[in-house]
Protein backbone atom coordinates (compact mmCIF):
# COMPACT_ATOMS: atom_id res chain seq x y z
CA UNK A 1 4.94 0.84 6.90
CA UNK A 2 6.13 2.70 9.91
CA UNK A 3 8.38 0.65 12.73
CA UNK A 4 10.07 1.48 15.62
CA UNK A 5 13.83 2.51 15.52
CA UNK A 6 14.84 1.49 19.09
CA UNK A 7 16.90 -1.62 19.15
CA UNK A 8 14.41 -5.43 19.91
CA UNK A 9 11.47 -3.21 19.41
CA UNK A 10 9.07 -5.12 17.15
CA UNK A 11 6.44 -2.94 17.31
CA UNK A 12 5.10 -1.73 13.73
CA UNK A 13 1.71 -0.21 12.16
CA UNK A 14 0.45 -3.52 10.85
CA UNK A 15 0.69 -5.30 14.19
CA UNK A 16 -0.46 -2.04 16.68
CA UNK A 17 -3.40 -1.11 14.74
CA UNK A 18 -6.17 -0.95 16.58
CA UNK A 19 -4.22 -0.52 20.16
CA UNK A 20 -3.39 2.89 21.51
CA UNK A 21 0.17 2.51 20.58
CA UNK A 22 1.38 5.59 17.82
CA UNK A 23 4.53 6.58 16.28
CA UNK A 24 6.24 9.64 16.70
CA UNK A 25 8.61 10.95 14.16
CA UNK A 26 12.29 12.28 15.52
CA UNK A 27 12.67 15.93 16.81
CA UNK A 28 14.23 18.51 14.23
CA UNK A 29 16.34 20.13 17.45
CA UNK A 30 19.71 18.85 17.08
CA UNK A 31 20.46 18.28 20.56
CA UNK A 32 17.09 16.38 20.82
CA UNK A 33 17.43 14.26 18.25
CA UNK A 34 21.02 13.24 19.29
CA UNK A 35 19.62 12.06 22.30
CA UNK A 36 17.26 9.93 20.77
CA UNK A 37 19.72 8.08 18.47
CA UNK A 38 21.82 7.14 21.37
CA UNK A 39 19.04 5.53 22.80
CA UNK A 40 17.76 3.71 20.33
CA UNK A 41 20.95 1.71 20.43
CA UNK A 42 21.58 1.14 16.23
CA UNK A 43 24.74 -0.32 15.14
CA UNK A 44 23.49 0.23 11.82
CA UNK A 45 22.64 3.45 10.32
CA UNK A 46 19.38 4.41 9.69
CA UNK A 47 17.70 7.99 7.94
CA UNK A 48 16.74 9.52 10.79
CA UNK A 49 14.05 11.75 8.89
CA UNK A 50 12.29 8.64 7.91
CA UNK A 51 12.68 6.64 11.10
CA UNK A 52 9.69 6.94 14.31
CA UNK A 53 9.81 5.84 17.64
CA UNK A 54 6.79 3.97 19.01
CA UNK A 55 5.12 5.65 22.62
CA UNK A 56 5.51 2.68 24.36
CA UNK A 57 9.18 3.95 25.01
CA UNK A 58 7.58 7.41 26.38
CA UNK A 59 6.19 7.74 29.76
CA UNK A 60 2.99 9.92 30.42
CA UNK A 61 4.89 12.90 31.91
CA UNK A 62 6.38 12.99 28.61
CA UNK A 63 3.42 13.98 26.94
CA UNK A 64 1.28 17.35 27.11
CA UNK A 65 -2.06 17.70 28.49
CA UNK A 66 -4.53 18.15 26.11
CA UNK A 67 -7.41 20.57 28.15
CA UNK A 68 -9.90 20.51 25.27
CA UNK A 69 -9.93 16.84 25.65
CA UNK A 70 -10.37 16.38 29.37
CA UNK A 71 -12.91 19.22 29.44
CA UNK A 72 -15.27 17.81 26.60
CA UNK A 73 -14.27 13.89 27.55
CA UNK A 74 -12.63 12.73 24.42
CA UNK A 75 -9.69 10.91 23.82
CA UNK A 76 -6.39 13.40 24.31
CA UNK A 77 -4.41 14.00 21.28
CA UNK A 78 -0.89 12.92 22.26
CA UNK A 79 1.81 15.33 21.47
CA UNK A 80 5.20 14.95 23.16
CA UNK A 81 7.06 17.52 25.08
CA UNK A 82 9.56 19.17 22.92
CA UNK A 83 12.41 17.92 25.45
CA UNK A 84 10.83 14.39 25.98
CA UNK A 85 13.57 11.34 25.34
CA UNK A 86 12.54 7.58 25.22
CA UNK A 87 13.40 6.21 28.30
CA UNK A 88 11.24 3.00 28.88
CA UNK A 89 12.43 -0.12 27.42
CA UNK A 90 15.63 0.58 25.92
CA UNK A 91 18.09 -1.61 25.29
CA UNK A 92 20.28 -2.21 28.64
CA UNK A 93 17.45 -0.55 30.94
CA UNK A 94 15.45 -2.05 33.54
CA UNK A 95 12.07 -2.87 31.61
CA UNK A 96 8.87 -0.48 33.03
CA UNK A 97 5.46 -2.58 32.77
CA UNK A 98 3.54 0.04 34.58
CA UNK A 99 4.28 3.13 32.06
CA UNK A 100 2.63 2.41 28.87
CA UNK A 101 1.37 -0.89 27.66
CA UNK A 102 0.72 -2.81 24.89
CA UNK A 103 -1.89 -5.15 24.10
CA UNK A 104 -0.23 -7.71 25.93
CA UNK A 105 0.24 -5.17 29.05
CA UNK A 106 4.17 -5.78 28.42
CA UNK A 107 6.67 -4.01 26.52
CA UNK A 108 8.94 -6.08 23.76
CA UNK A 109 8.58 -9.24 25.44
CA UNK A 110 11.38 -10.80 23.27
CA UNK A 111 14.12 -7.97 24.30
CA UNK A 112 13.43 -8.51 27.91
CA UNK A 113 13.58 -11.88 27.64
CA UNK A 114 17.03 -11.63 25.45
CA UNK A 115 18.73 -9.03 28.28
CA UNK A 116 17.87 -11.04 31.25
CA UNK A 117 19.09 -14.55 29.08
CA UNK A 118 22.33 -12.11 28.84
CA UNK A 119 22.28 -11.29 32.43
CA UNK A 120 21.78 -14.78 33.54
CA UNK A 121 24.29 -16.00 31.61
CA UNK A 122 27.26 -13.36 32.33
CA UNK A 123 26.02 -14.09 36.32
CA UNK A 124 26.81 -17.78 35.23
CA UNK A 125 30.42 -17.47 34.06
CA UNK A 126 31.36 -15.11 37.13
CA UNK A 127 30.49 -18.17 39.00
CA UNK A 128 32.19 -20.54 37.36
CA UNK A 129 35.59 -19.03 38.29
CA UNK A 130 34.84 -20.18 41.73
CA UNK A 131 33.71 -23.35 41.04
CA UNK A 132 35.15 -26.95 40.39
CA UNK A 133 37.01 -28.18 37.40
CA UNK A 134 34.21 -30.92 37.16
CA UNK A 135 31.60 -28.52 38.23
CA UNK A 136 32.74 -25.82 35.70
CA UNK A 137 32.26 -27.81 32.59
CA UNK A 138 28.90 -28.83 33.39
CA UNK A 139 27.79 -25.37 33.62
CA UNK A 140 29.84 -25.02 30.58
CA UNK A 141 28.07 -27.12 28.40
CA UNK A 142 24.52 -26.41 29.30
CA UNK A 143 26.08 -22.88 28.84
CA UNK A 144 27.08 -23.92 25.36
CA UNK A 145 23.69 -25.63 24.93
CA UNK A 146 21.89 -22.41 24.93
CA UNK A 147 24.18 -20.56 22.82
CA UNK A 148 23.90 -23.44 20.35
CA UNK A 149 20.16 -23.54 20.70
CA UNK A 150 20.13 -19.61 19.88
CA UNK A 151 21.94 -20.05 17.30
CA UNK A 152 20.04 -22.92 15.17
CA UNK A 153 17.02 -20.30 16.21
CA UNK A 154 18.53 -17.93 14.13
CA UNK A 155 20.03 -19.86 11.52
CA UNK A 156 16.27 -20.72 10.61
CA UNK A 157 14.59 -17.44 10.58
CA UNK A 158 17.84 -16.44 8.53
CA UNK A 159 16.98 -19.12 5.74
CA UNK A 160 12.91 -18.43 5.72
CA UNK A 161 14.06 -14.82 5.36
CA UNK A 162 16.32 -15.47 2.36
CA UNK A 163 13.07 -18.35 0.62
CA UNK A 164 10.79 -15.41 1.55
CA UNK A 165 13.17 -12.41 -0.37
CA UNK A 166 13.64 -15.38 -3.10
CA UNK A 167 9.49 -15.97 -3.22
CA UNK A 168 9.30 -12.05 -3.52
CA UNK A 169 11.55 -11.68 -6.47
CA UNK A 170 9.88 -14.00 -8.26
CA UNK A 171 6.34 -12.64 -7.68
CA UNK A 172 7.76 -8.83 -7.86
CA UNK A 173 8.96 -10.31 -11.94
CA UNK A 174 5.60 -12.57 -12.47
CA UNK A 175 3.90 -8.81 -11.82
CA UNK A 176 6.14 -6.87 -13.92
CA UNK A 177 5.59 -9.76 -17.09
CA UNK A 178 1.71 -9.21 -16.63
CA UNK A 179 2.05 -5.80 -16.53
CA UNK A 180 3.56 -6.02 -19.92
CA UNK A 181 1.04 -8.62 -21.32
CA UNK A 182 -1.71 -5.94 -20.29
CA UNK A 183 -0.42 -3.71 -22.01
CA UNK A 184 0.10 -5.83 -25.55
CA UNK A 185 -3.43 -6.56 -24.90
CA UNK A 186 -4.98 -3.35 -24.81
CA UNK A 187 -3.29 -2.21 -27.58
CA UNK A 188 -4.39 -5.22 -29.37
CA UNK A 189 -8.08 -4.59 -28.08
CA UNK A 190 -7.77 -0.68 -29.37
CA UNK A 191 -6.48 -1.92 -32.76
CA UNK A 192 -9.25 -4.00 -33.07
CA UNK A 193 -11.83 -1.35 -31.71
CA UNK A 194 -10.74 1.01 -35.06
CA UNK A 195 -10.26 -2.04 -37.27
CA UNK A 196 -14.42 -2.73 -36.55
CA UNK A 197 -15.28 1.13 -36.73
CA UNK A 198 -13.33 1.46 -40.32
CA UNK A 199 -15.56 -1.69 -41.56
CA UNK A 200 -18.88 -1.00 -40.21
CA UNK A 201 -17.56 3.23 -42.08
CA UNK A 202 -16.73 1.01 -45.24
CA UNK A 203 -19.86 -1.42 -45.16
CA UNK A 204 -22.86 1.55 -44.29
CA UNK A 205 -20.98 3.31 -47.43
CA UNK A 206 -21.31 0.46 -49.60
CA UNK A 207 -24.80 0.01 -48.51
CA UNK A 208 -25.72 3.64 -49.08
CA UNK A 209 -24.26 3.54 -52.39
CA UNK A 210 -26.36 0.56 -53.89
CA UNK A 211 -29.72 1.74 -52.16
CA UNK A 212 -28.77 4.94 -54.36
CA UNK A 213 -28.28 2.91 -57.27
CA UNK A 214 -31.26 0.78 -56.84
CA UNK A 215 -33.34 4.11 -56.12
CA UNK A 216 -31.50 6.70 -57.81
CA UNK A 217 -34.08 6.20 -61.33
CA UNK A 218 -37.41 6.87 -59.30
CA UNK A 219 -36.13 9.15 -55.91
CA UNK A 220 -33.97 11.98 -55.82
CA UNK A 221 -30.92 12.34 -53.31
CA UNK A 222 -33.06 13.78 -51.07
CA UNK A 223 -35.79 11.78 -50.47
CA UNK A 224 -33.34 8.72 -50.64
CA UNK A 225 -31.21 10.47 -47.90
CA UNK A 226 -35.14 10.80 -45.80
CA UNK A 227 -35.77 7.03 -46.57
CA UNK A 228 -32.08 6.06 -45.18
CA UNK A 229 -31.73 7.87 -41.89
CA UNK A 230 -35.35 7.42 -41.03
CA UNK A 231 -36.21 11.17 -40.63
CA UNK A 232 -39.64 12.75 -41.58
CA UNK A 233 -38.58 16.48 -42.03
CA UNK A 234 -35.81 17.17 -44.82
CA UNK A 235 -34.81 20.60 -46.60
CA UNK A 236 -36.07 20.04 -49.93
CA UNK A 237 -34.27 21.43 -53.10
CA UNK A 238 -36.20 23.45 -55.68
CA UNK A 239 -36.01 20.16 -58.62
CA UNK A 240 -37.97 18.37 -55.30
CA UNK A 241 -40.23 20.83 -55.05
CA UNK A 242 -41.00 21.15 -58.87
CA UNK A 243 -41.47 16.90 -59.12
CA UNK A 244 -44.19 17.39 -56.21
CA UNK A 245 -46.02 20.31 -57.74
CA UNK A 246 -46.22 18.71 -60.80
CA UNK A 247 -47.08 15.80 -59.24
CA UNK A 248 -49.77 17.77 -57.36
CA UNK A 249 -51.27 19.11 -60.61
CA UNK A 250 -51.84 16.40 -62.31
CA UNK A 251 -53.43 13.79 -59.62
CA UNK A 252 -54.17 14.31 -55.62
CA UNK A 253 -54.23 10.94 -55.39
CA UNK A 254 -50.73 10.17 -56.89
CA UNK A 255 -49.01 12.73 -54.89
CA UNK A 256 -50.22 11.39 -51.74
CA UNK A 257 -49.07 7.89 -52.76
């Protein structure tokens, strides 16, 4: 599932499908692609040749015209510029809401919100210094109040992330166990499969022998054969051929019967 690599981005296939936002994977010029790691802002490291970065980060200048589109009125195919850099919403930039858009007509609502929290808050404790002692710890604690709040906020998600990796485990080894039952099955099923074929062999061979030995004093092998599979033409041997002659010569009637 393809995600963006900038830094507060949530974008990701799953939640964009359907919108106009795509992913574009990151440049093979060295140079390039140097730029566009330091502006995703990672503190982590990340494979860059698996990695995308979504076009909401991309302005339209960054992108090539696409002629064959505009002349027969469908919807351009957007290939970047080989020189084109994110540069809209990245992490310590002012946010651009009239460049590309989301569904939402913003871009990474949460990141905006975090940076100007930040902003707000490092405005606050350059005005404390020239502020009262009583004055100060006020905006201290309602300072404190917010980085406490942020924190419980995160202390959550952390813990539903860690049930949710637990729940996964589990299910990932509940899928591998019936995997393996599947498996015992079928071979149980195919076992059984030649076990039937090998009696239904040993009981038509059984049968075939006593209808012989029940018939065997008035019909020869071949006519016994005819009256077993059901068929009407047979390649008679010469002792057949003798019986029905003879048979022929002394009565019509009884070689008919």
């Amino acid at each position: 599932m393809p995600g963006c690599a900038v830094t507060g981005c949530l974008s990701y296939s799953r939640k964009t499908k359907g919108t106009d936002i795509i992913y574009h994977s990151f440049p093979k010029d060295v140079k390039v692609q140097k730029a566009w790691i330091m502006k995703c802002h990672r503190k982590d490291r990340f494979s860059v040749a698996t990695s995308t970065v979504c076009s909401l980060h991309f302005t339209s200048d960054d992108y090539l015209r696409d002629l064959r589109a505009e002349l027969l009125n469908l919807p351009p195919k957007k290939t970047l510029k080989p020189d084109a850099v994110p540069s809209v919403n990245i992490p310590g930039s002012v946010p651009n809401v009239s460049g590309n858009s989301g569904p939402d007509d913003t871009v990474c609502p949460n990141m905006a919100d975090r940076l100007q929290a930040r902003k707000t808050m490092k405005n606050a404790i350059e005005h404390l210094v020239s502020v009262s002692p009583k004055k100060r710890k006020i905006d201290q604690s309602t300072a404190t109040d917010d980085c406490d709040t942020d924190s419980k906020q995160i202390s959550e998600l952390c813990k539903r992330i860690e049930e949710l990796e637990y729940r996964n485990r589990r299910l990932t080894a509940m899928c591998a166990n019936l995997r393996c039952s599947e498996k015992r099955l079928k071979l149980k099923v195919k076992a059984c499969g030649e076990k039937i074929k090998y009696q239904q062999k040993c009981q038509k061979k059984q049968v075939q022998e006593k209808v012989t030995q029940i018939l065997g004093k008035l019909f020869s092998k071949t006519q016994i054969n005819c009256l077993l599979s059901g068929k009407k033409r047979a390649k008679w041997q010469r002792d057949d051929i003798c019986k029905a002659v003879t048979l022929r010569a002394v009565s019509r009637k009884c070689f008919c019967l």
